[in-house]
C-alpha atoms as a PDB file:
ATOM      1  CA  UNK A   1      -8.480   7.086  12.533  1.00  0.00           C
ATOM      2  CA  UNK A   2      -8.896   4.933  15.360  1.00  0.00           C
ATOM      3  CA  UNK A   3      -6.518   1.961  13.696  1.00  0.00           C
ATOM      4  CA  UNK A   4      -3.141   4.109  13.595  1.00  0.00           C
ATOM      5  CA  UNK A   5      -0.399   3.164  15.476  1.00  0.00           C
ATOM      6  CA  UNK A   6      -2.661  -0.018  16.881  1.00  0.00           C
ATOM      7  CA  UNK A   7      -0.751  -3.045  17.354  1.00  0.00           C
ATOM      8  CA  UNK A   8      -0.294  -5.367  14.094  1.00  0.00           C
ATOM      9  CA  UNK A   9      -3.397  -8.052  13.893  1.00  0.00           C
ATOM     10  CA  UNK A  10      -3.421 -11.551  12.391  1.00  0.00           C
ATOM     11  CA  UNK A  11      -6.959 -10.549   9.995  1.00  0.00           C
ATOM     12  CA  UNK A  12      -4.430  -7.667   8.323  1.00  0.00           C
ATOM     13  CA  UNK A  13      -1.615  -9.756   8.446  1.00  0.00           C
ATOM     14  CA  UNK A  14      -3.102 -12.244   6.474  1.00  0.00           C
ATOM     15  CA  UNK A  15      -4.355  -9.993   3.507  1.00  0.00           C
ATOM     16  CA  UNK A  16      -0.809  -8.794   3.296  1.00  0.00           C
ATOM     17  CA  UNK A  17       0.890 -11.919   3.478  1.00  0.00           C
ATOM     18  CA  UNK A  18      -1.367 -13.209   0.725  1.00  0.00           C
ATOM     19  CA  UNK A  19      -1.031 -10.225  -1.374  1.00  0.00           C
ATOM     20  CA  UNK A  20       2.975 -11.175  -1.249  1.00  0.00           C
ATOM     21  CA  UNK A  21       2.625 -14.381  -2.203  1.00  0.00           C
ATOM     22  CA  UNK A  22      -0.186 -14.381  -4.728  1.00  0.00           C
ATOM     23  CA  UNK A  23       1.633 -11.429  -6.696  1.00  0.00           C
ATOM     24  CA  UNK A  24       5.486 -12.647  -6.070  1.00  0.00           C
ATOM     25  CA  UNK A  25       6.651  -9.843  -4.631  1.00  0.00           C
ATOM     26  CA  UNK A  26       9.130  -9.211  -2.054  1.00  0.00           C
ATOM     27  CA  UNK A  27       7.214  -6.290  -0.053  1.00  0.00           C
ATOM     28  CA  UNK A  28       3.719  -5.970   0.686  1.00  0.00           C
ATOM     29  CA  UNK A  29       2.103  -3.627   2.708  1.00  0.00           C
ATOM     30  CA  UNK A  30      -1.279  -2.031   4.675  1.00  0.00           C
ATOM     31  CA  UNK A  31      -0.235   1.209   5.013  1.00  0.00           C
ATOM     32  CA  UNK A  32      -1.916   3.900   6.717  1.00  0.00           C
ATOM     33  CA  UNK A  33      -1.121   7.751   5.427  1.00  0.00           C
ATOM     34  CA  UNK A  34      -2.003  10.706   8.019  1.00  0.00           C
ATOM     35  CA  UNK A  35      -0.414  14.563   7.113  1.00  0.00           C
ATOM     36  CA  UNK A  36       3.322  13.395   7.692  1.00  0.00           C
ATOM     37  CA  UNK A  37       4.017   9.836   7.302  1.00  0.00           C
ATOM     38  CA  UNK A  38       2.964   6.611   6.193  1.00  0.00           C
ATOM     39  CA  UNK A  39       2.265   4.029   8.670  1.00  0.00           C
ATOM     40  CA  UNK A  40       2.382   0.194   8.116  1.00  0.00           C
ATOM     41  CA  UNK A  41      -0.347  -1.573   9.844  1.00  0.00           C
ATOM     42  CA  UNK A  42       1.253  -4.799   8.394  1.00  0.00           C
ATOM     43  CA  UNK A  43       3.973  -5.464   6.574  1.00  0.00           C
ATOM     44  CA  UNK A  44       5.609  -8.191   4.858  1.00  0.00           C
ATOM     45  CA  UNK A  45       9.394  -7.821   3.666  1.00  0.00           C
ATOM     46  CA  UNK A  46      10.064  -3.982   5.313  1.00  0.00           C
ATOM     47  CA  UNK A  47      11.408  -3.279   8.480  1.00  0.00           C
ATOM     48  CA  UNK A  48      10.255   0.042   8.632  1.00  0.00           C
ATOM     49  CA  UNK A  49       6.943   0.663  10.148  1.00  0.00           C
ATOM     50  CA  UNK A  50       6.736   3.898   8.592  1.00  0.00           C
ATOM     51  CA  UNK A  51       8.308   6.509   6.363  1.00  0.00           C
ATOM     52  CA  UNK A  52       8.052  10.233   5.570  1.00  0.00           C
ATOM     53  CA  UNK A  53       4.991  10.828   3.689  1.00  0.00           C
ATOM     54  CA  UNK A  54       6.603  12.969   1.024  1.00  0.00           C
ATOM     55  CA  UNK A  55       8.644  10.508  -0.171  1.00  0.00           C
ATOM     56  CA  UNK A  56       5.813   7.484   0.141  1.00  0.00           C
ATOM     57  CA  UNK A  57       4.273   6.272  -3.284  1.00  0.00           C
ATOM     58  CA  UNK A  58       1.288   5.548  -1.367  1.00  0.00           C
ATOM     59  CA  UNK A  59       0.339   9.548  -0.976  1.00  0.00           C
ATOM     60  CA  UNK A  60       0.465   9.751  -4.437  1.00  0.00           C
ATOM     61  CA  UNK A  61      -1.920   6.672  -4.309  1.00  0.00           C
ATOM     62  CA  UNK A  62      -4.905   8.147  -1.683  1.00  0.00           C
ATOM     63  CA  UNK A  63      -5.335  10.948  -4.098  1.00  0.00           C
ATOM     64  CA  UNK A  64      -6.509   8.533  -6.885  1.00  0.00           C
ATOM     65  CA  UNK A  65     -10.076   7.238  -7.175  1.00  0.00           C
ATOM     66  CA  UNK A  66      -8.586   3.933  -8.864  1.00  0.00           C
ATOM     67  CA  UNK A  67      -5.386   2.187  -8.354  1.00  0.00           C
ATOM     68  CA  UNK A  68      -2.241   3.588  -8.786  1.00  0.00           C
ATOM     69  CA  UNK A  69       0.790   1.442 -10.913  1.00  0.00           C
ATOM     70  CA  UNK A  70       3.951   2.738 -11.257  1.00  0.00           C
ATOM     71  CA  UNK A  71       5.841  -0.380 -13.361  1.00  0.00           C
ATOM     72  CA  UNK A  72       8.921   1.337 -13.784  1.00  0.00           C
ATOM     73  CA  UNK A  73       9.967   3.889 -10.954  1.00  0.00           C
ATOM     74  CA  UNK A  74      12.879   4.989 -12.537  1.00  0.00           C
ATOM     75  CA  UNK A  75      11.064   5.710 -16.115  1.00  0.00           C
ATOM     76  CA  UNK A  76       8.702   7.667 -13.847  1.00  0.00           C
ATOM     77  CA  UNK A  77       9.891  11.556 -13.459  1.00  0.00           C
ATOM     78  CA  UNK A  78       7.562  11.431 -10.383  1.00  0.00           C
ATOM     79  CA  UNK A  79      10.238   8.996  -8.478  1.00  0.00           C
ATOM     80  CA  UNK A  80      13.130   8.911 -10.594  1.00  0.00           C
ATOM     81  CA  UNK A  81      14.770  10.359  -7.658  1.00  0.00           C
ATOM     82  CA  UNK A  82      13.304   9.487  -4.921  1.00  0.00           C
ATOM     83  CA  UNK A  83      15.347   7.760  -2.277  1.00  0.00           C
ATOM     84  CA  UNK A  84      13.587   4.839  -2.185  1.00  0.00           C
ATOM     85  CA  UNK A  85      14.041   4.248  -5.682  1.00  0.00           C
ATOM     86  CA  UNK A  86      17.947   5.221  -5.495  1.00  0.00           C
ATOM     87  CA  UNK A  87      18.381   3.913  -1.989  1.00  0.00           C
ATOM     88  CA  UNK A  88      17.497   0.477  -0.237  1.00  0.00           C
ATOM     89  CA  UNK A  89      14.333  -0.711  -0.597  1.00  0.00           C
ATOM     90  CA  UNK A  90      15.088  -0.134  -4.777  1.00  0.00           C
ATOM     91  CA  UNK A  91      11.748   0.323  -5.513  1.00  0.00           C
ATOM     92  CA  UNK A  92      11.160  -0.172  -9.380  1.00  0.00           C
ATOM     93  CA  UNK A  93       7.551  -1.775  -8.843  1.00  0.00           C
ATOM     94  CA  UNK A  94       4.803   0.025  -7.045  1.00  0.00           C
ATOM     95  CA  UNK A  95       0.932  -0.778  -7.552  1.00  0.00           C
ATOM     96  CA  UNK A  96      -1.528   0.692  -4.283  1.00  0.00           C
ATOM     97  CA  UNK A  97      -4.993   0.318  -4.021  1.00  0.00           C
ATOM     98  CA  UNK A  98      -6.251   3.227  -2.151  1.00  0.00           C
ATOM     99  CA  UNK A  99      -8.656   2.482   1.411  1.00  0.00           C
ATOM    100  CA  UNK A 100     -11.589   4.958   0.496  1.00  0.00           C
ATOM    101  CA  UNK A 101     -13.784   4.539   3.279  1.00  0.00           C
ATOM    102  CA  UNK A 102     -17.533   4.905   2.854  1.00  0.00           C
ATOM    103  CA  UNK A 103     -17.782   7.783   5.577  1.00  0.00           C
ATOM    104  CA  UNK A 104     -15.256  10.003   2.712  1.00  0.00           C
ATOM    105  CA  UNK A 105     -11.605  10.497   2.706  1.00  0.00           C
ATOM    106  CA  UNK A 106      -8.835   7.627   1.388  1.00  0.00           C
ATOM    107  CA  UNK A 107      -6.685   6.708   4.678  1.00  0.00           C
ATOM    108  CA  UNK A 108      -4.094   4.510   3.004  1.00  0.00           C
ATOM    109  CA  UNK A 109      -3.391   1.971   0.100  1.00  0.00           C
ATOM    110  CA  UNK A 110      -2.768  -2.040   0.214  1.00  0.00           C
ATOM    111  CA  UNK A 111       0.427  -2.131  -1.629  1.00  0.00           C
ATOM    112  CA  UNK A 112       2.983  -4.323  -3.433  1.00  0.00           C
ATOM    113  CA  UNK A 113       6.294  -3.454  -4.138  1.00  0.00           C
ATOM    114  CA  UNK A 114       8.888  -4.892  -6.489  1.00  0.00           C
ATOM    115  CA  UNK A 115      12.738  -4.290  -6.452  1.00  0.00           C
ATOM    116  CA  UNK A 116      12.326  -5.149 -10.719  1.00  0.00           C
ATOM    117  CA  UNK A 117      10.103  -3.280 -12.965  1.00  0.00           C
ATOM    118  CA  UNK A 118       7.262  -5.533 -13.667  1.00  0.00           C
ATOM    119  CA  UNK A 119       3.589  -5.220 -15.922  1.00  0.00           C
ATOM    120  CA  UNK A 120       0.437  -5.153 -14.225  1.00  0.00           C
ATOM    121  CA  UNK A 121      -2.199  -6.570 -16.069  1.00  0.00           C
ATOM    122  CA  UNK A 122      -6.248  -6.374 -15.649  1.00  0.00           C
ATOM    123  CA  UNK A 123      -6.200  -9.737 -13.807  1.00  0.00           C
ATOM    124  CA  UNK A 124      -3.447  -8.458 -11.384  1.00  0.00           C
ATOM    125  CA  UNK A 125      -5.641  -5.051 -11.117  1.00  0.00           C
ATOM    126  CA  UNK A 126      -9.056  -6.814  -9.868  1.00  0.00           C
ATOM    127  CA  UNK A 127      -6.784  -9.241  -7.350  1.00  0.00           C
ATOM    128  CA  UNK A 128      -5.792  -5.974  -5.981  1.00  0.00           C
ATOM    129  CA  UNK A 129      -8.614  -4.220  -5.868  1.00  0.00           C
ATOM    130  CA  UNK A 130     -10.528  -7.435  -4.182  1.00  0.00           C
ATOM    131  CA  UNK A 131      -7.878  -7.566  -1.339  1.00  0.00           C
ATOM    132  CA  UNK A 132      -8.576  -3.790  -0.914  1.00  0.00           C
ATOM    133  CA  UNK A 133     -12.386  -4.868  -0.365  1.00  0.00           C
ATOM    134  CA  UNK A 134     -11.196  -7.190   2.362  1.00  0.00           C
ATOM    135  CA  UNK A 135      -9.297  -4.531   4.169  1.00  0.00           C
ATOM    136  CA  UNK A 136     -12.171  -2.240   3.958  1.00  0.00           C
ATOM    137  CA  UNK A 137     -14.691  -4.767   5.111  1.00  0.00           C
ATOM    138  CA  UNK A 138     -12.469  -4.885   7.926  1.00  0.00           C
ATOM    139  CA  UNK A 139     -11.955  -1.663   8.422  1.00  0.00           C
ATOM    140  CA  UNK A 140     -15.824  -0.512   8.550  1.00  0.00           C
ATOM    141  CA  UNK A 141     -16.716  -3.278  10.723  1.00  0.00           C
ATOM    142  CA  UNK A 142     -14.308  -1.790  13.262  1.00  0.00           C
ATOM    143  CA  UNK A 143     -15.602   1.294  12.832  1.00  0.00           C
ATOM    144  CA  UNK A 144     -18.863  -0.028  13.369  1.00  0.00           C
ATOM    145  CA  UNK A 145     -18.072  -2.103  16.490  1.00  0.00           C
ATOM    146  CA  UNK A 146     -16.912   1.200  18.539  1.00  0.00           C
END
């Protein structure tokens, strides 16, 4: 994918920064999954700019056709243990809105992240999945500018 490991731009920054604020949440993030790792095009609230992809919520994520809401990670066997649950960032909110681009294949999730497990109603869900549809409109016109 020809946006991984670009440098961070203000039209993805200002999804992500919106997605924080509009949904109160401390981390926010356009992350990009490949076979190893997760990569954060933008960011809001991490320092990382990317983690091991075994231990992302966000490969859970690409392999769902709809969003994917954990509101409780530690009621969730799937991450119970997992050491960003247990370990700093505490994650205990996670909903992702997988990037399924039109050409096939999801590359990554927009994502919010709470350090307090939260509910996620249908309103929240459709927010989501609208600033998803920004990122992909952005995303295919790149494609189709090269």
């Amino acid at each position: 994918m020809l946006i991984l490991d670009t440098p961070p731009e203000e039209r993805f920054d200002r999804i992500v920064q919106f997605a924080a604020a509009e949904f109160d949440v401390p981390i926010a993030l356009l992350s990009l999954v490949d076979e190893n790792r997760q990569w954060f095009k933008s960011r809001v609230g991490l320092d990382a700019c990317q983690t091991a992809r075994d231990i992302s919520f966000c490969g859970h994520a690409i392999s769902q056709s709809g969003l994917f809401v954990v509101e409780d990670a530690l009621l969730d066997m799937r991450f119970a243990d997992n050491p960003m649950v247990t370990a700093a960032p505490f994650v205990r909110f996670y909903a992702g809105a997988p990037l399924q681009l039109a050409s096939g294949g999801s590359v990554g999730t927009v994502c919010l992240i709470d350090t307090q497990a939260r509910s996620f109603d249908a309103i929240d869900r459709a927010i989501l999945a609208s600033l998803r549809d920004l990122v992909l409109d952005e995303l295919e016109r790149r494609a189709q500018a090269v």
